[in-house]
N, C-alpha and C. Protein backbone atom coordinates (compact mmCIF):
# COMPACT_ATOMS: atom_id res chain seq x y z
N UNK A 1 113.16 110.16 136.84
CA UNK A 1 112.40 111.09 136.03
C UNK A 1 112.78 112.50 136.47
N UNK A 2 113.24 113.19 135.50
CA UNK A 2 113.44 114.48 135.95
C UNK A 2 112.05 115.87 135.94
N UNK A 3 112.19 116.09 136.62
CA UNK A 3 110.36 117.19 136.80
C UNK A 3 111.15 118.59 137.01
N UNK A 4 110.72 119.56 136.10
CA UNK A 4 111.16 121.01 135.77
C UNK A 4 109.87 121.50 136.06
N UNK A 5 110.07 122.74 136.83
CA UNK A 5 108.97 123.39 137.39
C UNK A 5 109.05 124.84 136.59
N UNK A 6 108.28 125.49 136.26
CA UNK A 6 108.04 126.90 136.03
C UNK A 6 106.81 127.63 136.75
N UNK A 7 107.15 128.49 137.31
CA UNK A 7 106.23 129.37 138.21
C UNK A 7 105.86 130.47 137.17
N UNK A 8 104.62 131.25 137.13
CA UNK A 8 104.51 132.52 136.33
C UNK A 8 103.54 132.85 137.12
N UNK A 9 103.43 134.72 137.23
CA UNK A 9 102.64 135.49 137.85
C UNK A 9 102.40 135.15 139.19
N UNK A 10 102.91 134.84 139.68
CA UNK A 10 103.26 134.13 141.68
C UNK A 10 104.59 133.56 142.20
N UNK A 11 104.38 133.78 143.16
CA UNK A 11 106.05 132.73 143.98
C UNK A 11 105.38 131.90 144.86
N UNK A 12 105.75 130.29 144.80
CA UNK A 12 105.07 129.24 145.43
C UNK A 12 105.56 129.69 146.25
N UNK A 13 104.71 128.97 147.53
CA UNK A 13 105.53 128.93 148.63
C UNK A 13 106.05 127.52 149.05
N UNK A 14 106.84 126.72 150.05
CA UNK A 14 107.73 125.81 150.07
C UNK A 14 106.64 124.73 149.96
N UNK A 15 105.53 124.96 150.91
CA UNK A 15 104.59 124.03 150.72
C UNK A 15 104.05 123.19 149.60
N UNK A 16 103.89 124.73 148.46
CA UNK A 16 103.56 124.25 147.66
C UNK A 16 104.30 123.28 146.35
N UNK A 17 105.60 123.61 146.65
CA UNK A 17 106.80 123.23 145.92
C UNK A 17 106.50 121.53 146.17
N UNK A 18 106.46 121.79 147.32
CA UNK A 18 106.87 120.58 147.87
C UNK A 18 105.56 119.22 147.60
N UNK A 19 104.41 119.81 147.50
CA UNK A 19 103.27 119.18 147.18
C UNK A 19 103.34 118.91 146.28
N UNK A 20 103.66 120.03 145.04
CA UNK A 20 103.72 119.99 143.75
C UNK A 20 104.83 118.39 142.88
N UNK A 21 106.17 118.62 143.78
CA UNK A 21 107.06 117.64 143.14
C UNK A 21 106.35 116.24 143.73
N UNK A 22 105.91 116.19 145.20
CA UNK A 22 105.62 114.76 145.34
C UNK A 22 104.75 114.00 144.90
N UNK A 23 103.84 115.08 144.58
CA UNK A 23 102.26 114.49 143.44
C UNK A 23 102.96 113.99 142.19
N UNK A 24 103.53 115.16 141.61
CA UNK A 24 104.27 114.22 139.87
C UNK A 24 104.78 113.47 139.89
N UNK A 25 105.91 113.45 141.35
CA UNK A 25 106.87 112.06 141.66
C UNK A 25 106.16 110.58 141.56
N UNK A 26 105.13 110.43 141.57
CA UNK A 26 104.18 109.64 141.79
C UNK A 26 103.93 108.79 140.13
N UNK A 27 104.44 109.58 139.20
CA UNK A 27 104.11 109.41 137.56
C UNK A 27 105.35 108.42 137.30
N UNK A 28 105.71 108.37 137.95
CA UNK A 28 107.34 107.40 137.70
C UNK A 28 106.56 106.01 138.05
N UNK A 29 105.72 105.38 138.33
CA UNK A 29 105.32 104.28 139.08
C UNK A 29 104.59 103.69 138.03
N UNK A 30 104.20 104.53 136.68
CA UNK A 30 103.78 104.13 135.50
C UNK A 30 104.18 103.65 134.46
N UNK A 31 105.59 104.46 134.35
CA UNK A 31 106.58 104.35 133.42
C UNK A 31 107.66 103.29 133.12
N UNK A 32 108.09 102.82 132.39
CA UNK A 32 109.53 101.45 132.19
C UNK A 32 110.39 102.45 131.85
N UNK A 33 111.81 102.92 132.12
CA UNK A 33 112.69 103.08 131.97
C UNK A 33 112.28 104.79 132.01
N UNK A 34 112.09 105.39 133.53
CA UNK A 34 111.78 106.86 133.30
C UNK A 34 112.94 107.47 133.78
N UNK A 35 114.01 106.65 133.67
CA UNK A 35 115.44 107.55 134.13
C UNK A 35 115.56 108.04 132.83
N UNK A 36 114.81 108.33 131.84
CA UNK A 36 114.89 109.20 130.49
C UNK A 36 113.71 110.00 130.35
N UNK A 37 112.68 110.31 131.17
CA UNK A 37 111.93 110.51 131.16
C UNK A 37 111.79 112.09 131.81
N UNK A 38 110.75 112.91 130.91
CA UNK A 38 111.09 114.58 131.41
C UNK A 38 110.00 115.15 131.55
N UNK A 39 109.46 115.70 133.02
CA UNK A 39 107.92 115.67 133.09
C UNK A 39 108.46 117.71 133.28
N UNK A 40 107.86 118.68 132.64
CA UNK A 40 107.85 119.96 132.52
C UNK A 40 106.45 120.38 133.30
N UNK A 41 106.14 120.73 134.07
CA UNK A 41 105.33 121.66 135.16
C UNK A 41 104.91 122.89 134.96
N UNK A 42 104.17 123.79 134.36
CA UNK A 42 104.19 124.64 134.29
C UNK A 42 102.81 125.86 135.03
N UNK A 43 102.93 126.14 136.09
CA UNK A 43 102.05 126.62 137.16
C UNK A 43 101.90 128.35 136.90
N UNK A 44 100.72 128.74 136.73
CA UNK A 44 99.98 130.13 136.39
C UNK A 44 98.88 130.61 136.80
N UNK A 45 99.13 131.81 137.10
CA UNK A 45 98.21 132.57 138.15
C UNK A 45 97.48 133.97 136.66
N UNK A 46 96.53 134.04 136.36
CA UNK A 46 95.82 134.82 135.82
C UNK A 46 94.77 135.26 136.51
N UNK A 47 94.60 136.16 136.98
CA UNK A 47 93.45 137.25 138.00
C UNK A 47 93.17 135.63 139.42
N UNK A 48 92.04 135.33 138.97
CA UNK A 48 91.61 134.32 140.07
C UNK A 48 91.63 132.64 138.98
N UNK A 49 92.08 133.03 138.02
CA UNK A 49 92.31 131.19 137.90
C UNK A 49 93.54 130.97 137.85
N UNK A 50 93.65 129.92 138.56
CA UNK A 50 94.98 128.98 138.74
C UNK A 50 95.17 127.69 137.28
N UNK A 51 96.23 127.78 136.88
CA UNK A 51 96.51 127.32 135.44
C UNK A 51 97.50 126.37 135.83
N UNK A 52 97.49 125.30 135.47
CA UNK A 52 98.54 123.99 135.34
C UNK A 52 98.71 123.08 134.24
N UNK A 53 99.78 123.55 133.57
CA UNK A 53 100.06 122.60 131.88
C UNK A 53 101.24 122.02 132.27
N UNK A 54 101.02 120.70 131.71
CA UNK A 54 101.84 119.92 132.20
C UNK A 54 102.39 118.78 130.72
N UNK A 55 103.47 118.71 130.69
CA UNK A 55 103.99 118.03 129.40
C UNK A 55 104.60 116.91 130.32
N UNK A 56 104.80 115.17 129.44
CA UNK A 56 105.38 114.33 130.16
C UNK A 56 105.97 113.71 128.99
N UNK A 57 107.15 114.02 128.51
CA UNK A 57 108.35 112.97 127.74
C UNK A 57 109.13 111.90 127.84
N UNK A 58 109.14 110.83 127.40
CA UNK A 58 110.06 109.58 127.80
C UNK A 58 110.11 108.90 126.13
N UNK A 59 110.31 107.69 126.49
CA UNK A 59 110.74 106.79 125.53
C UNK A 59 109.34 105.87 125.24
N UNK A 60 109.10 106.79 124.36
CA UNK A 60 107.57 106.03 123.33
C UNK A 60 106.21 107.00 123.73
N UNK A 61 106.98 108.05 124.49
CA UNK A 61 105.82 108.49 125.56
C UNK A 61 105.42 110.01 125.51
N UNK A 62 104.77 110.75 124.82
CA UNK A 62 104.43 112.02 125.24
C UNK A 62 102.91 112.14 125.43
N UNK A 63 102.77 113.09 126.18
CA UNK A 63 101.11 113.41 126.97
C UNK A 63 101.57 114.70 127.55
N UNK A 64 100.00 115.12 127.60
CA UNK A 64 100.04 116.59 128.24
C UNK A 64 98.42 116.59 128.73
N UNK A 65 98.22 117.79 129.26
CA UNK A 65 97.40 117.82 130.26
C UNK A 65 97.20 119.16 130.41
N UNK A 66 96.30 119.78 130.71
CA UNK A 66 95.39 121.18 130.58
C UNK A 66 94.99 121.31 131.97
N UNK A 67 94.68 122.15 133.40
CA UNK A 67 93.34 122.27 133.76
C UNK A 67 93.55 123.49 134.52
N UNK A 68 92.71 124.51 134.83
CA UNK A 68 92.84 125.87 135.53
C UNK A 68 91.13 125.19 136.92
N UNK A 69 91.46 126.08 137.72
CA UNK A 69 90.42 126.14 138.74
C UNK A 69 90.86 127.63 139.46
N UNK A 70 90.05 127.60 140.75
CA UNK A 70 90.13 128.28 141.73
C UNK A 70 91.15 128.48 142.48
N UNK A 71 91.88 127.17 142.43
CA UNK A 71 92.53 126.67 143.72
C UNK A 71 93.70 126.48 143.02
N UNK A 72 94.96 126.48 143.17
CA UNK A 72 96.40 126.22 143.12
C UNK A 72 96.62 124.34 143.07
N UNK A 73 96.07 124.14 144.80
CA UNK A 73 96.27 122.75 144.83
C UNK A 73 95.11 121.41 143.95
N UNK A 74 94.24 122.42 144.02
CA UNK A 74 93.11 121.58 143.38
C UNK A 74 93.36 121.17 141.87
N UNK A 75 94.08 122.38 141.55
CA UNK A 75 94.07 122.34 140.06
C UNK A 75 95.26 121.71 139.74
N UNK A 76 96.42 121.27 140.74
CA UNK A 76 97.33 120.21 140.66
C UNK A 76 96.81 118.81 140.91
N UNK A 77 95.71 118.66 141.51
CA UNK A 77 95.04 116.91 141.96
C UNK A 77 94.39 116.72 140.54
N UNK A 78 94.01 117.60 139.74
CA UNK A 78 93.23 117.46 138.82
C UNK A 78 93.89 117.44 137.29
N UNK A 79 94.80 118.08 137.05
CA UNK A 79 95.73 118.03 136.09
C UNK A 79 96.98 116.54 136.57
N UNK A 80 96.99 116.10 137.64
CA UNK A 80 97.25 114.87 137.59
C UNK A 80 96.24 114.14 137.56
N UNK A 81 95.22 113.86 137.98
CA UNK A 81 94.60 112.71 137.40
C UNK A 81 94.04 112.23 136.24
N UNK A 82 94.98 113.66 135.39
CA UNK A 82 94.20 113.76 133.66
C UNK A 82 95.65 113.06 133.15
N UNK A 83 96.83 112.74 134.29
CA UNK A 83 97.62 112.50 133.62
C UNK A 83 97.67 110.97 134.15
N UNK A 84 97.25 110.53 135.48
CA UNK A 84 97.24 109.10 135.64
C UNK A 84 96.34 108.41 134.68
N UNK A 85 95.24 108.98 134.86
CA UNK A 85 94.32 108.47 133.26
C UNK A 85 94.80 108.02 132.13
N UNK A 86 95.29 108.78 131.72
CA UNK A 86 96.67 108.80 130.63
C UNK A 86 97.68 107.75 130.59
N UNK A 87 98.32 107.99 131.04
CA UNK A 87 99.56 106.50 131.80
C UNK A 87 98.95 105.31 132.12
N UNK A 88 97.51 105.24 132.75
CA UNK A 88 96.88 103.92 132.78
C UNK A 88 96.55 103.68 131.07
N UNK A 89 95.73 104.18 130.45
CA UNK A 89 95.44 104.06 129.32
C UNK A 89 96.51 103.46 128.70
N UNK A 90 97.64 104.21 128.70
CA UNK A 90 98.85 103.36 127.78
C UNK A 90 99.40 102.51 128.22
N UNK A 91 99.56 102.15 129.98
CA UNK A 91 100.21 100.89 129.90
C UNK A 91 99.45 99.59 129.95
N UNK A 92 98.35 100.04 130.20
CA UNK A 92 97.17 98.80 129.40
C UNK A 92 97.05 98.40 128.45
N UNK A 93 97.17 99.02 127.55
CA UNK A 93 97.39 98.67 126.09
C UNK A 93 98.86 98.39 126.08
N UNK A 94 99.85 98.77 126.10
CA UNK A 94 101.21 97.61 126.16
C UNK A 94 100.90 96.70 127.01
N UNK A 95 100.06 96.08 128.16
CA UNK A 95 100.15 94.63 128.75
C UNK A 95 99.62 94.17 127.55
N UNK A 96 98.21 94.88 126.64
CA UNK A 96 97.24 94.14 126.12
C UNK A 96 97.81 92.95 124.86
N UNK A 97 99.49 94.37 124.37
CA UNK A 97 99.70 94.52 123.65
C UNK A 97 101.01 93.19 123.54
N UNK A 98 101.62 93.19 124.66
CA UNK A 98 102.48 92.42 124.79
C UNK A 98 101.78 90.75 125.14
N UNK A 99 100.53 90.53 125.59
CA UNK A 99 99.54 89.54 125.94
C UNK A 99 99.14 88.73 124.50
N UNK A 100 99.05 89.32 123.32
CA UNK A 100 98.96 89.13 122.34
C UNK A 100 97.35 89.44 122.03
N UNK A 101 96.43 89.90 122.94
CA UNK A 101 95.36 89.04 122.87
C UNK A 101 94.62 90.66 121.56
N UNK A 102 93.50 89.61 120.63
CA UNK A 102 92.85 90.38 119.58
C UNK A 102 91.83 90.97 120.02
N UNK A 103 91.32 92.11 119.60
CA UNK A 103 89.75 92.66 120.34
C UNK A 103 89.38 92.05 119.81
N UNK A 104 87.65 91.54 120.39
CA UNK A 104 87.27 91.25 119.86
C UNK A 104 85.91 91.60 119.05
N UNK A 105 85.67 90.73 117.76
CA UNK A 105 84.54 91.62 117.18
C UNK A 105 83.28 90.79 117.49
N UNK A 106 82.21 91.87 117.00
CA UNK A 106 80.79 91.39 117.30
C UNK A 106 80.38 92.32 116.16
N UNK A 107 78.88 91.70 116.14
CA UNK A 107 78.31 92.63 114.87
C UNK A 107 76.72 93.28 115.66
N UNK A 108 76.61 94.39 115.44
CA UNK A 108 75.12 94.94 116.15
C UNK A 108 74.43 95.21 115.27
N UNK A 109 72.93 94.76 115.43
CA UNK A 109 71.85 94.74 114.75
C UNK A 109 70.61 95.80 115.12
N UNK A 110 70.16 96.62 114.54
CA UNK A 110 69.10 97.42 114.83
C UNK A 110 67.87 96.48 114.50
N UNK A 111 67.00 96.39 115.43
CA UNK A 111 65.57 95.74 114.89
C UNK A 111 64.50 96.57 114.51
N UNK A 112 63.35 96.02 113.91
CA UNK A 112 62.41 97.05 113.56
C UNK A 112 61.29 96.33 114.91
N UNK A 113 60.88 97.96 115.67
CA UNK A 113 60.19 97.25 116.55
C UNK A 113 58.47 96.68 116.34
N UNK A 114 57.54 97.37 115.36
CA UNK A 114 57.02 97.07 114.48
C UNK A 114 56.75 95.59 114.05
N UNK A 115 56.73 94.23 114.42
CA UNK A 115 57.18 92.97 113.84
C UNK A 115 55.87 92.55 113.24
N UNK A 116 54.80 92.45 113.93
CA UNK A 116 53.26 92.37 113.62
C UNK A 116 53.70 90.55 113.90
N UNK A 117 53.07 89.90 113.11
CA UNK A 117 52.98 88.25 112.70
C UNK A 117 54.30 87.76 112.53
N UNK A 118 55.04 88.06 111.97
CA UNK A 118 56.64 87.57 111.08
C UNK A 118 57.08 87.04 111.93
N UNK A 119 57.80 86.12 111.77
CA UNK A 119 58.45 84.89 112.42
C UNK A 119 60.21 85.80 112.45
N UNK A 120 60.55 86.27 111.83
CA UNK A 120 61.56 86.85 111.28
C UNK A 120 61.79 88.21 111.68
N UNK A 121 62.60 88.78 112.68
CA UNK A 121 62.88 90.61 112.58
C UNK A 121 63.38 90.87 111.68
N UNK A 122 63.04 92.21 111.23
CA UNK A 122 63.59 92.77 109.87
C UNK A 122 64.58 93.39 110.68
N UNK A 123 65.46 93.57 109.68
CA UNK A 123 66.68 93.84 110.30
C UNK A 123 67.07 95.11 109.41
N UNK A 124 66.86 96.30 110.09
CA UNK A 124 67.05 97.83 109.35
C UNK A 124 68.17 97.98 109.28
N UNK A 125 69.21 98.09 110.06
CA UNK A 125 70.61 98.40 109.89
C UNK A 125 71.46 97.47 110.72
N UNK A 126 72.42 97.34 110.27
CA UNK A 126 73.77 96.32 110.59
C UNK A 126 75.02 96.96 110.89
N UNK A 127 75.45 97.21 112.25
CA UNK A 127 76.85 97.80 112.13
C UNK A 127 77.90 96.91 112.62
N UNK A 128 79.25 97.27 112.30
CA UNK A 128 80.47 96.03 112.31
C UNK A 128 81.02 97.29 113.90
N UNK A 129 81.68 96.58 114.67
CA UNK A 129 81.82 97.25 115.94
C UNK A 129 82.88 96.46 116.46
N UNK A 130 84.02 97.15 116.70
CA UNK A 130 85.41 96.68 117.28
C UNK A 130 85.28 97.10 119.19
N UNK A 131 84.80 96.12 119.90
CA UNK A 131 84.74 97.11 121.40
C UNK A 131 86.55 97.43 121.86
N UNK A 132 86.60 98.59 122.37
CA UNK A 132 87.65 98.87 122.95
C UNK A 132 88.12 98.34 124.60
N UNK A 133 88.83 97.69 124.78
CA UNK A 133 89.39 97.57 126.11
C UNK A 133 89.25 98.68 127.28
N UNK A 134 88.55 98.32 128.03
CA UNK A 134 88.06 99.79 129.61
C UNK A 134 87.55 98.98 130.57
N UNK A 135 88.14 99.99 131.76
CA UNK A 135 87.86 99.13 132.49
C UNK A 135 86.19 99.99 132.97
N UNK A 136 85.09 99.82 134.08
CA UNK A 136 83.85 99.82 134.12
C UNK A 136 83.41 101.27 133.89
N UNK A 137 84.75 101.67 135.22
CA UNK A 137 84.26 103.15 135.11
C UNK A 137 84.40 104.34 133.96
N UNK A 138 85.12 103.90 133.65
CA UNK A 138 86.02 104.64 132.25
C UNK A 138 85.21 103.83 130.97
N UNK A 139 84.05 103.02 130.89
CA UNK A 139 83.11 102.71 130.26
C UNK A 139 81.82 103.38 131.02
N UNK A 140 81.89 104.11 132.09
CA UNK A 140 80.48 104.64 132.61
C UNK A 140 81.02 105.82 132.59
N UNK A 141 81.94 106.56 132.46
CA UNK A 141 82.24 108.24 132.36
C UNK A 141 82.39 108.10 130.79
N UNK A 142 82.28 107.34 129.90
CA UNK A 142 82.44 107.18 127.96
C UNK A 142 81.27 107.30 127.56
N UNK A 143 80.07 106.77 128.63
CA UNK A 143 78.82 106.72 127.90
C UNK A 143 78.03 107.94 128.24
N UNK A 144 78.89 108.54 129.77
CA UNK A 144 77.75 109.48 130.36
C UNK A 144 78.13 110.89 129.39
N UNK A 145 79.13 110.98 129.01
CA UNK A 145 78.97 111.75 127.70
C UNK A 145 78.63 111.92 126.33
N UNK A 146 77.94 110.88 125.83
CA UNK A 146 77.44 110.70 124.69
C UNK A 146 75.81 110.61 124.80
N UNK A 147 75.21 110.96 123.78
CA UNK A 147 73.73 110.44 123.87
C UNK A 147 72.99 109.02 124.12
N UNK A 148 74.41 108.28 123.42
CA UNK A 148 73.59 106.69 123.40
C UNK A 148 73.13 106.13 124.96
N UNK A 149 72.14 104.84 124.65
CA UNK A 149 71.65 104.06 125.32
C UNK A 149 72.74 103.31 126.41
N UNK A 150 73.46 103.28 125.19
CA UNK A 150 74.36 101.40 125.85
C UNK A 150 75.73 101.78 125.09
N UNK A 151 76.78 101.07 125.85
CA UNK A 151 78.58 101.19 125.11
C UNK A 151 78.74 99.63 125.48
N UNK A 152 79.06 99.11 124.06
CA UNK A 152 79.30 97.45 124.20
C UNK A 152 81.32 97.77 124.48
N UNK A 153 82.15 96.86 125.35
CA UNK A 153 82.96 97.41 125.75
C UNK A 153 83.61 96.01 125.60
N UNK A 154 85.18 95.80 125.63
CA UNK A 154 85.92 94.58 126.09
C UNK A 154 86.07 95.07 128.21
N UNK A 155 85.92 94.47 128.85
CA UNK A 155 86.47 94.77 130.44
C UNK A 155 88.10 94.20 130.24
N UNK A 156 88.50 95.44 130.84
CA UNK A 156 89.92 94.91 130.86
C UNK A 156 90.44 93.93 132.26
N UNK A 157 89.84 94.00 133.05
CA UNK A 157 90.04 93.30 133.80
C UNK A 157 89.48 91.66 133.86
N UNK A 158 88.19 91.49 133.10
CA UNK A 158 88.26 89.87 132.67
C UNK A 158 87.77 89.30 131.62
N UNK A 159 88.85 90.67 130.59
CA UNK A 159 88.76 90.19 129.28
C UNK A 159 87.47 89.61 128.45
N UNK A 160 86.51 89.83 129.09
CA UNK A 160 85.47 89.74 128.68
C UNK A 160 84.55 90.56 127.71
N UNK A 161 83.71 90.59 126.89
CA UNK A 161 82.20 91.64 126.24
C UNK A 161 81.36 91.82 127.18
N UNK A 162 81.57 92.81 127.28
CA UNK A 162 80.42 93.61 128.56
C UNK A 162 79.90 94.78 127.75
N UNK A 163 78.52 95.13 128.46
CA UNK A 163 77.56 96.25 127.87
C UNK A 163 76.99 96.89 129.03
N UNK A 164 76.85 98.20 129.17
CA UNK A 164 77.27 99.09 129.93
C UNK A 164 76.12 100.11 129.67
N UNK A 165 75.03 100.14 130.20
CA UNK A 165 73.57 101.30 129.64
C UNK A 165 72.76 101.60 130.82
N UNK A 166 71.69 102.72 129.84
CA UNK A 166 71.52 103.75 130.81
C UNK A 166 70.59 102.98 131.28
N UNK A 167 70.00 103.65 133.00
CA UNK A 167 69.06 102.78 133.61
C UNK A 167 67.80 104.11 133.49
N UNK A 168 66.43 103.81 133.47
CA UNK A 168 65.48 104.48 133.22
C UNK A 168 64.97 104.95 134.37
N UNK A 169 65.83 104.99 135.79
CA UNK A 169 65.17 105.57 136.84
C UNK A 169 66.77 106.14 136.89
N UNK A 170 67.59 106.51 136.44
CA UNK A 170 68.86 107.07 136.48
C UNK A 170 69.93 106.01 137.07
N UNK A 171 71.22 106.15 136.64
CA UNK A 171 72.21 105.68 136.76
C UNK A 171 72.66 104.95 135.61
N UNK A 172 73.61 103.52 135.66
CA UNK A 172 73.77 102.56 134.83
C UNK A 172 74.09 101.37 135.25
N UNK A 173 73.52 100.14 134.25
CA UNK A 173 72.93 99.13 134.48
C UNK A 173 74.48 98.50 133.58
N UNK A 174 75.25 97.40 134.12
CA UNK A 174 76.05 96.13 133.53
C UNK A 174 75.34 95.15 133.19
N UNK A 175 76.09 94.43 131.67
CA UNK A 175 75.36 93.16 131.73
C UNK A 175 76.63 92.56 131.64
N UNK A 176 77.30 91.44 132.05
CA UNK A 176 78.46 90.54 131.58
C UNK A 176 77.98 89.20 131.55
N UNK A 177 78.34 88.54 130.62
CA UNK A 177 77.86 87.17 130.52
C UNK A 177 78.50 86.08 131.29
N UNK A 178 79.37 86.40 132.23
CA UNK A 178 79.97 85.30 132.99
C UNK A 178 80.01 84.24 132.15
N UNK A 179 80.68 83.92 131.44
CA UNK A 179 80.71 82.88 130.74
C UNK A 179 81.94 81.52 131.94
């Protein structure tokens, strides 16, 4: 993999050079065939934030990555792990992809809580729901940004329907059916 560096508004020093290439060097361990592969670096100093954009090209493969902080090095641990994120994401989906295996579906039902006597829940709304493949945590950082309750999920690790919600004294609660 070849890694092109650009410096603006500063001169690294060796240290940092040197931190800098062995952290990206690290992105090759993701990739199939990254002797074609062209990761561009681009490191910026504006008053007190430190800026790191980062482009990664190969064969089937582009991603990029954003993040500024305080810190020079910080904001390199962090603009890579927006890019290991990334690279996991896709080569999970090519195992998933090459595995053959189908998501799978389920259908979710809203109840009316209201039931009184009825033998029967009325059933207010019906939605059709494809869960996406994640693994727990990356289903507990999906939900902690959204409003909802619960994220019904595939686990990529044992292929299973798992549901993933909030707990009412804080945190979050798994259910997997061990089947």
């Amino acid at each position: 993999m070849e890694i092109t560096f650009n410096f603006k508004n500063f001169d690294p020093s060796d240290h940092l050079r040197k931190y800098a290439r062995d952290r990206f060097g690290k992105l090759g361990k993701f990739m199939t065939g990254t002797e074609n592969a062209e990761l561009q670096v681009n490191l910026e100093v504006e008053k007190f934030r430190h800026i790191a954009d980062v482009v990664l090209t190969g064969r089937n493969v582009h991603i990029s990555a954003r993040e500024d902080s305080g810190d020079m090095y910080s904001t390199v641990d962090m603009v890579w792990d927006k890019l290991e994120a990334q690279m996991r994401k896709i080569r999970d989906k090519d195992k998933s992809r090459r595995r053959g295996t189908d998501s799978a579906r389920m259908d979710a039902a809203g109840f009316d809580e209201d039931r009184g006597d009825r033998a029967r829940p009325d059933i207010q709304r019906m939605d059709r729901y494809s869960p996406k493949p994640m693994v727990e945590e990356e289903a507990a950082m999906q939900l902690e940004n959204t409003d909802d309750e619960f994220l019904v999920f595939l686990n990529a690790e044992n292929e299973r329907v798992n549901v993933i919600y909030r707990r009412k004294g804080g945190g979050f609660g798994l259910i997997d059916p061990g089947v």
